[in-house]
PDB file of N, CA and C in Angstrom:
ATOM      1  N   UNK A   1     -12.521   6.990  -0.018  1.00  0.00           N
ATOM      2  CA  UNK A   1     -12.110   6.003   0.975  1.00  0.00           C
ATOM      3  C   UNK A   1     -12.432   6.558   2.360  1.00  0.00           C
ATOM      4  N   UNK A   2     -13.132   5.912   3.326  1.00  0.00           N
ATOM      5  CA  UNK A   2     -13.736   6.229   4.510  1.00  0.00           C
ATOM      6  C   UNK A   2     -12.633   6.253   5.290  1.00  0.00           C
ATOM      7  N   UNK A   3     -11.705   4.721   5.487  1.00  0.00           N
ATOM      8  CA  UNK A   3     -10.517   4.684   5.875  1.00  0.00           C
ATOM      9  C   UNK A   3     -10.349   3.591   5.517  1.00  0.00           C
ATOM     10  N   UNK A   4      -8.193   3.937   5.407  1.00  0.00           N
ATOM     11  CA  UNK A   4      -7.805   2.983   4.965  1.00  0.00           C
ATOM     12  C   UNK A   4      -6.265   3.488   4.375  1.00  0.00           C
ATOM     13  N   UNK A   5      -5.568   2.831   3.773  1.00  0.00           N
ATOM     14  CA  UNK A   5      -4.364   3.066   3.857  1.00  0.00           C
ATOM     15  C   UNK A   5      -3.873   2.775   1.943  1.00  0.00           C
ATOM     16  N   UNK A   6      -2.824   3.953   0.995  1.00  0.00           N
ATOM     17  CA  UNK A   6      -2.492   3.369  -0.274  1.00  0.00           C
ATOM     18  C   UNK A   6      -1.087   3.734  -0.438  1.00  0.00           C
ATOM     19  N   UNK A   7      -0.504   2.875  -0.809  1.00  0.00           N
ATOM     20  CA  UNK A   7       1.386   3.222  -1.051  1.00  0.00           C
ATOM     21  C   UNK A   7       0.891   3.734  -2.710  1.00  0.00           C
ATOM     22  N   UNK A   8       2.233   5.183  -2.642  1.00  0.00           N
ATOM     23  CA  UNK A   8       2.448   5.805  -3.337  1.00  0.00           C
ATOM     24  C   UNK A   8       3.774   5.658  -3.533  1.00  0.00           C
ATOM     25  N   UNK A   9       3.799   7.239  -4.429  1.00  0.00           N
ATOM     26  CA  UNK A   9       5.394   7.326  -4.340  1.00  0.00           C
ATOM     27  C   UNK A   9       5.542   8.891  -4.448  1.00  0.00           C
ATOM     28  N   UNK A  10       6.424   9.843  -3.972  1.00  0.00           N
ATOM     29  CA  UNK A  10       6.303  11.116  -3.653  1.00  0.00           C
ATOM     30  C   UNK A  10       7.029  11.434  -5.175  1.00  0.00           C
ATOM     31  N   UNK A  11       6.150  13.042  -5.502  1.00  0.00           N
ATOM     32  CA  UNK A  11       6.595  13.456  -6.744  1.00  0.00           C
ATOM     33  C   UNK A  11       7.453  14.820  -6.453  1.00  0.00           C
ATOM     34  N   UNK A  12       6.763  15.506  -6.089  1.00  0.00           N
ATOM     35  CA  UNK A  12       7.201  16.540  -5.557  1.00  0.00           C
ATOM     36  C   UNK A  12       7.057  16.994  -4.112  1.00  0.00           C
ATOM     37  N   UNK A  13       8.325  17.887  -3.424  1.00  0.00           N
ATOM     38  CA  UNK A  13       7.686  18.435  -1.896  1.00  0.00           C
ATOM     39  C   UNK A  13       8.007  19.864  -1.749  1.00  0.00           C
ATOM     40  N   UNK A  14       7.079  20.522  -1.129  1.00  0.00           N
ATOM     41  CA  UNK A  14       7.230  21.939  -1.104  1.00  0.00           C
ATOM     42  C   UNK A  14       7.148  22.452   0.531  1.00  0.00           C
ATOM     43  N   UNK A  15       7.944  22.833   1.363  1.00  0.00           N
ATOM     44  CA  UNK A  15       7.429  23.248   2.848  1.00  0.00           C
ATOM     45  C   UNK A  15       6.392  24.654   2.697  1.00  0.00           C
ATOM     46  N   UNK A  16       5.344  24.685   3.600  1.00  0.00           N
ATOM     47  CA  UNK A  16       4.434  25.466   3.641  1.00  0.00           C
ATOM     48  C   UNK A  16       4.415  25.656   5.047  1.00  0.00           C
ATOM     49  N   UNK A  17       3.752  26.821   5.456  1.00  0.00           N
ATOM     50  CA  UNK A  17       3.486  27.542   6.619  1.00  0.00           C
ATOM     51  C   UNK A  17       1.927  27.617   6.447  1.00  0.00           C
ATOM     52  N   UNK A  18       0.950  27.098   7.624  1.00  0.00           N
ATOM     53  CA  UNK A  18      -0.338  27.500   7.969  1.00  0.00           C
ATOM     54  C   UNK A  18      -0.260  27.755   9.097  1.00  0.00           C
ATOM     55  N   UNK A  19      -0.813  29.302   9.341  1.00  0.00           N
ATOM     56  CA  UNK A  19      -0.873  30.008  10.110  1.00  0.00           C
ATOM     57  C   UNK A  19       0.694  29.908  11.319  1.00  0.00           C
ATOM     58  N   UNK A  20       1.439  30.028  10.391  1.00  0.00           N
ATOM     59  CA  UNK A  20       2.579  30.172  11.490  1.00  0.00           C
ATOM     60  C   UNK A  20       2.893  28.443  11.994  1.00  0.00           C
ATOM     61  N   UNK A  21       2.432  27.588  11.405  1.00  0.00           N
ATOM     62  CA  UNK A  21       2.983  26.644  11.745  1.00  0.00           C
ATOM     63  C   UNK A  21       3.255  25.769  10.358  1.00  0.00           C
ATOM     64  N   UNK A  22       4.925  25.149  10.422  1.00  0.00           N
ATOM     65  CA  UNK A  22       5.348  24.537   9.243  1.00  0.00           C
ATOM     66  C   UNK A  22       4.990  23.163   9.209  1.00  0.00           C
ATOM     67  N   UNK A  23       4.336  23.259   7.573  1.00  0.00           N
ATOM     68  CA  UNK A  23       3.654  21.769   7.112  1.00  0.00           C
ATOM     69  C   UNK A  23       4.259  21.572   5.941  1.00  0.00           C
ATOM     70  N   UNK A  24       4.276  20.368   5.320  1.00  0.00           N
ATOM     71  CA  UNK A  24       5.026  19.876   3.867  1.00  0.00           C
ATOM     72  C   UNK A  24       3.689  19.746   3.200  1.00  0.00           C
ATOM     73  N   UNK A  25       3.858  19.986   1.809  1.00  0.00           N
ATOM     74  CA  UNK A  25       2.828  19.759   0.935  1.00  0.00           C
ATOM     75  C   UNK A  25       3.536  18.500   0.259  1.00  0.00           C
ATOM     76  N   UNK A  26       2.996  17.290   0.543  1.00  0.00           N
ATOM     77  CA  UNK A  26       3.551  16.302  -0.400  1.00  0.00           C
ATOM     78  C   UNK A  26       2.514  15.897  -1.914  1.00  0.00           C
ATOM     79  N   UNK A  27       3.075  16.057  -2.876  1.00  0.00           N
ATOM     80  CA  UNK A  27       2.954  15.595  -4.404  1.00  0.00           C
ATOM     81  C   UNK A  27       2.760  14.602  -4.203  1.00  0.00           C
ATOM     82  N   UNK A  28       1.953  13.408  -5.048  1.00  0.00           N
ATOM     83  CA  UNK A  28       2.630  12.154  -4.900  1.00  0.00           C
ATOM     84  C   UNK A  28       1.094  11.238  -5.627  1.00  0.00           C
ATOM     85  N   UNK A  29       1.672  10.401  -6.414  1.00  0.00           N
ATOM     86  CA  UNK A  29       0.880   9.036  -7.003  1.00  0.00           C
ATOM     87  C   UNK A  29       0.686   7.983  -6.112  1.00  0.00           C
ATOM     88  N   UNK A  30      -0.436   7.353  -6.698  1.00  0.00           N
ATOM     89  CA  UNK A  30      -0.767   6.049  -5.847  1.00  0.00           C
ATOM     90  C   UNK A  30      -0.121   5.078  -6.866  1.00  0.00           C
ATOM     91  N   UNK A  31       0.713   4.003  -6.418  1.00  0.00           N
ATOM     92  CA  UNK A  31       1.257   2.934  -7.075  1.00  0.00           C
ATOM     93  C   UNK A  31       0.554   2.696  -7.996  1.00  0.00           C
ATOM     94  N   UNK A  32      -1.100   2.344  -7.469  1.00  0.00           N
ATOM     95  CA  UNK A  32      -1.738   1.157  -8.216  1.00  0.00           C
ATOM     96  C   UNK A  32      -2.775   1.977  -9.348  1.00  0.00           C
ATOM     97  N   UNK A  33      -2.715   3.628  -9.475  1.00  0.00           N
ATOM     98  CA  UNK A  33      -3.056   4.554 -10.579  1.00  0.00           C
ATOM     99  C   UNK A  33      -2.622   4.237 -11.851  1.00  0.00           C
ATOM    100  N   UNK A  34      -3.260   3.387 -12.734  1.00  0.00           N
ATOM    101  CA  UNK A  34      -2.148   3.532 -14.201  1.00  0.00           C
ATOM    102  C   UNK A  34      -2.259   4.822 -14.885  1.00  0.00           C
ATOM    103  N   UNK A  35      -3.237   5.666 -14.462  1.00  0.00           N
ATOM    104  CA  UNK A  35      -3.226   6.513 -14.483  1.00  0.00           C
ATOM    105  C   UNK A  35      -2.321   7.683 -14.764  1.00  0.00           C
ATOM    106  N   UNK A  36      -1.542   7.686 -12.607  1.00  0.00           N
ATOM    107  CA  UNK A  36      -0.702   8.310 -12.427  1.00  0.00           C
ATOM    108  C   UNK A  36      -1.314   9.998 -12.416  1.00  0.00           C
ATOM    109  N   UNK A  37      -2.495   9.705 -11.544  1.00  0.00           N
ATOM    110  CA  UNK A  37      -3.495  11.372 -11.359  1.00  0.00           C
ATOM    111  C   UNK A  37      -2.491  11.626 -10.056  1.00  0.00           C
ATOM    112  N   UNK A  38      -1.996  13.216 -10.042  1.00  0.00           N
ATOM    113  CA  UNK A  38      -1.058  13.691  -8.777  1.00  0.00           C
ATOM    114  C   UNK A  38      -2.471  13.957  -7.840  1.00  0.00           C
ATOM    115  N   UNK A  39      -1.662  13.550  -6.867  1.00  0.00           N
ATOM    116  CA  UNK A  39      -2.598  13.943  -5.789  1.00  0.00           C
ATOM    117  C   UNK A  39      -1.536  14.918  -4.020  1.00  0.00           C
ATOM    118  N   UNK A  40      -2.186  15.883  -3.743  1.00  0.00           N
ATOM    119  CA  UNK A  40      -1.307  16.710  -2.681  1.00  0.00           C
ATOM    120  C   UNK A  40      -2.080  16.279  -1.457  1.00  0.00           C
ATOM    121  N   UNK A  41      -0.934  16.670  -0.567  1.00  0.00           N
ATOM    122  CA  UNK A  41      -1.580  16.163   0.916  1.00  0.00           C
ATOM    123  C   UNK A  41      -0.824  17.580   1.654  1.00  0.00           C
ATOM    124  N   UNK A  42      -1.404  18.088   2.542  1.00  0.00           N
ATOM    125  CA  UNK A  42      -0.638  18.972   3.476  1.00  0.00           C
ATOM    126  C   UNK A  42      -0.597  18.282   4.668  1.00  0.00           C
ATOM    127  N   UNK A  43       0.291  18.554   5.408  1.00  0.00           N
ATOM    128  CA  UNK A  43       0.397  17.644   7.065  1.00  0.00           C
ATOM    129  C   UNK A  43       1.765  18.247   7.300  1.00  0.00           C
ATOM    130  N   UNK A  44       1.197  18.236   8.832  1.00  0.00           N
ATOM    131  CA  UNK A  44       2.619  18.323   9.713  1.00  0.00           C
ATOM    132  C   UNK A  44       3.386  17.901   9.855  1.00  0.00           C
ATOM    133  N   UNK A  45       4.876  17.869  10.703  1.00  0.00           N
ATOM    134  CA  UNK A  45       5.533  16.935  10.642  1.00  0.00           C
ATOM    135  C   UNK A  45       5.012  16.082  11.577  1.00  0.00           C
ATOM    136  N   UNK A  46       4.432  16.341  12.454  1.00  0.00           N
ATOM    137  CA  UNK A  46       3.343  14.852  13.647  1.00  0.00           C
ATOM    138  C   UNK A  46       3.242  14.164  12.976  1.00  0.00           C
ATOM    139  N   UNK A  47       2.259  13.855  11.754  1.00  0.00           N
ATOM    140  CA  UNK A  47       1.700  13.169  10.944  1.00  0.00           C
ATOM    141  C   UNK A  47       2.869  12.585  10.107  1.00  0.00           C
ATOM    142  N   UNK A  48       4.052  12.434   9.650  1.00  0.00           N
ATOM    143  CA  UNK A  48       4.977  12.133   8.658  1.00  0.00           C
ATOM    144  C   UNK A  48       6.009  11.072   9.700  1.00  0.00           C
ATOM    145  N   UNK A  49       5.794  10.078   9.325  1.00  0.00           N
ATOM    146  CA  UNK A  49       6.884   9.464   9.975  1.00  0.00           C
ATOM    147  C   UNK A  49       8.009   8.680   9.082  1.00  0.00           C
ATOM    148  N   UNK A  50       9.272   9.128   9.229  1.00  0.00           N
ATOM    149  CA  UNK A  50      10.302   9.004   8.467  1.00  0.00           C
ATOM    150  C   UNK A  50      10.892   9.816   7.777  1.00  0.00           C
ATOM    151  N   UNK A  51      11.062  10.968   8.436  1.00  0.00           N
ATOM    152  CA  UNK A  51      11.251  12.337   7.861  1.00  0.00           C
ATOM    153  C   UNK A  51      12.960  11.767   8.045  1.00  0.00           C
ATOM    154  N   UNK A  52      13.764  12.761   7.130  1.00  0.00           N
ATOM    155  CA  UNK A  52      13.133  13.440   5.968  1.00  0.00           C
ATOM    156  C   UNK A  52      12.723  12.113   4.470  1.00  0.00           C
ATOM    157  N   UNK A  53      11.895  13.277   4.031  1.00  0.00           N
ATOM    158  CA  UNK A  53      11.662  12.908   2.664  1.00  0.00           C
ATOM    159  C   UNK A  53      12.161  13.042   1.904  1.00  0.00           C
ATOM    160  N   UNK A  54      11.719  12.370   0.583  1.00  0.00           N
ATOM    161  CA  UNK A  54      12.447  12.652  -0.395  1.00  0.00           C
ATOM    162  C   UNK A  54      11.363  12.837  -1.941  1.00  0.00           C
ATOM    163  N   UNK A  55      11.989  13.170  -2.835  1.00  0.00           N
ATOM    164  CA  UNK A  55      11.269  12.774  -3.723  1.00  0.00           C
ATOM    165  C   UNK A  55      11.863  11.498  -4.655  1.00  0.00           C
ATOM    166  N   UNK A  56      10.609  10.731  -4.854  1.00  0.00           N
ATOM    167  CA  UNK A  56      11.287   9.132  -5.402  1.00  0.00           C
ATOM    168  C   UNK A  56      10.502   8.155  -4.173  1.00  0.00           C
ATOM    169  N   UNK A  57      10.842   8.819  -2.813  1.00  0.00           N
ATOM    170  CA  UNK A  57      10.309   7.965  -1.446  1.00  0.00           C
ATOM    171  C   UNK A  57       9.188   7.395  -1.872  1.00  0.00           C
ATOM    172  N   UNK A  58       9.004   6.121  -1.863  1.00  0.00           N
ATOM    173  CA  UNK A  58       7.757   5.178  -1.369  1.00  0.00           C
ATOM    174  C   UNK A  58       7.413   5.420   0.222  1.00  0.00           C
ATOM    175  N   UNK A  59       5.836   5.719   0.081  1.00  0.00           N
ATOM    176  CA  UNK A  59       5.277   5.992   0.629  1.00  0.00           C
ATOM    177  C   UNK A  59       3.889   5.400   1.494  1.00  0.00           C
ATOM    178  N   UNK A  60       3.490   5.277   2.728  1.00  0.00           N
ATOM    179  CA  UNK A  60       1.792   4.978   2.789  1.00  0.00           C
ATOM    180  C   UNK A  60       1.584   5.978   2.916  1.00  0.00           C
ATOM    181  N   UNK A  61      -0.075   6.159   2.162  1.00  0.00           N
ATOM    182  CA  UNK A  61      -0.666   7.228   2.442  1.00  0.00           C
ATOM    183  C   UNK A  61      -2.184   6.610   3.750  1.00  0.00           C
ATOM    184  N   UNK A  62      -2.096   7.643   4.649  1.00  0.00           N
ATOM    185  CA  UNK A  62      -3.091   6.807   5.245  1.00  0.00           C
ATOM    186  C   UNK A  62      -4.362   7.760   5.533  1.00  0.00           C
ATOM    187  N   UNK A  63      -5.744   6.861   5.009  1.00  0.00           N
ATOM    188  CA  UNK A  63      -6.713   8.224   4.685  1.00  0.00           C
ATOM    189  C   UNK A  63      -7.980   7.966   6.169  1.00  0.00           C
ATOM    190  N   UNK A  64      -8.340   8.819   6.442  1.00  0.00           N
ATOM    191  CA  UNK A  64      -9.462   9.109   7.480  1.00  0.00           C
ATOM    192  C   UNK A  64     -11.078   9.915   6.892  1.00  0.00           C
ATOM    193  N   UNK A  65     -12.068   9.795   6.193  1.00  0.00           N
ATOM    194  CA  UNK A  65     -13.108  10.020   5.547  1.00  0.00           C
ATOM    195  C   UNK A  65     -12.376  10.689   4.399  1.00  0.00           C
ATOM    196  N   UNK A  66     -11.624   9.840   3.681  1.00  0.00           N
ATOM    197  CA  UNK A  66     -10.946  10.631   2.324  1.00  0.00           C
ATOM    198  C   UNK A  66      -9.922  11.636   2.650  1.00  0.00           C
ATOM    199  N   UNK A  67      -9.415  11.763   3.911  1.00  0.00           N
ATOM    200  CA  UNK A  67      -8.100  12.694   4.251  1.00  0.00           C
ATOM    201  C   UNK A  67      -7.327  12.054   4.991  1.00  0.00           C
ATOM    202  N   UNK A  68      -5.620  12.947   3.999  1.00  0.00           N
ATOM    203  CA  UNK A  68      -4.881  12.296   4.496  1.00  0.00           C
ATOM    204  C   UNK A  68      -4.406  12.734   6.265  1.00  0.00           C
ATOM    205  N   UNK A  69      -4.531  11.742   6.783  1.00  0.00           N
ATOM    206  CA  UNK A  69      -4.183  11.708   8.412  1.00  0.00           C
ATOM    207  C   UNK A  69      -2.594  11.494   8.887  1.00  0.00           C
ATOM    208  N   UNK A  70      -2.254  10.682   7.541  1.00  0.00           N
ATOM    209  CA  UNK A  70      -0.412  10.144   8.422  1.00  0.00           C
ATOM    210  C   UNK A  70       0.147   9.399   7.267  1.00  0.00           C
ATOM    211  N   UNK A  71       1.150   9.671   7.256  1.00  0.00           N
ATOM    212  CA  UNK A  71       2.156   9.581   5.662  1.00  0.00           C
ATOM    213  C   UNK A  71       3.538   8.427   6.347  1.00  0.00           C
ATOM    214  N   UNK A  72       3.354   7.477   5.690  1.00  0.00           N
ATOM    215  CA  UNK A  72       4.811   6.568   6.722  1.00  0.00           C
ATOM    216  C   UNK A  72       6.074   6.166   5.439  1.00  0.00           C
ATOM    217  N   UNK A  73       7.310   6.784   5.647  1.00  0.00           N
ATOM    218  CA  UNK A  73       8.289   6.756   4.463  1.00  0.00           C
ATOM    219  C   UNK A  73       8.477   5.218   4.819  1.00  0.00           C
ATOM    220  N   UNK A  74       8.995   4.543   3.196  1.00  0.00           N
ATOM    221  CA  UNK A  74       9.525   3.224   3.035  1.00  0.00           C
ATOM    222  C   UNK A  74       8.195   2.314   3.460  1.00  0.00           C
ATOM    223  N   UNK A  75       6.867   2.446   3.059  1.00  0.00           N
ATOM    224  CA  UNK A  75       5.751   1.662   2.987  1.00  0.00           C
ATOM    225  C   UNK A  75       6.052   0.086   2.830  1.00  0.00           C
ATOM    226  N   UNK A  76       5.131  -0.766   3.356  1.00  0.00           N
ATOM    227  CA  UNK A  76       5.445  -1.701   3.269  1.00  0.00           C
ATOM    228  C   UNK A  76       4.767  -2.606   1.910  1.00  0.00           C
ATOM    229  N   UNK A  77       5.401  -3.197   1.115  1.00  0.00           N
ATOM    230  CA  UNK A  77       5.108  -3.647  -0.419  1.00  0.00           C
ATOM    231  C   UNK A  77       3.951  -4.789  -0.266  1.00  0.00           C
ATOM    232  N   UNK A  78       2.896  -5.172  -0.947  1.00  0.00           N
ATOM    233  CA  UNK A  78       2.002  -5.800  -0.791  1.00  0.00           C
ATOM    234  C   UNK A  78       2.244  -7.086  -1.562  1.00  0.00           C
ATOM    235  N   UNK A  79       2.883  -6.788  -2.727  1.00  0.00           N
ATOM    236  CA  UNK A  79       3.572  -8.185  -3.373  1.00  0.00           C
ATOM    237  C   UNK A  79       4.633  -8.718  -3.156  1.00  0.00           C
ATOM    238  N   UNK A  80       4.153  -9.337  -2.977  1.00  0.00           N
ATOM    239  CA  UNK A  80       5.171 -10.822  -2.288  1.00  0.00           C
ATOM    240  C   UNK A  80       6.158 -11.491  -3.230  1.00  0.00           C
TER     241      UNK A  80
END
């Protein structure tokens, strides 16, 4: 995905440190995977809006040439 935006749902979260600065590693499925392939994102808290998280949280994931750029808790549902 070049860009563009997919609600998930968070599986697991782990806090991480790069280079001295704290980032969350978020776990987490795309809704629409029947799959259900985990996929991780690292990001700051800049990038996370609706902190804190949780695991269970519905999620957007929002991607920039296939990376994640900005994570928004309580995504907004596409079915009506």
């Amino acid at each position: 995905m070049l860009k563009g935006s997919r609600q998930a749902v968070v599986r697991t979260l782990r806090p991480v440190s790069i280079h001295g600065q704290m980032s969350l590693e978020i776990v987490f499925t795309h809704i629409d995977d029947p799959n259900e392939q985990l996929n991780a994102a690292r990001v700051g808290p800049e990038a996370i809006v609706g902190l804190p998280l949780e695991v269970g949280d519905t999620i957007e994931v929002e991607y920039l040439v296939g990376v994640v750029v900005k994570v928004t808790k309580g995504a907004r549902s596409s079915a009506g």
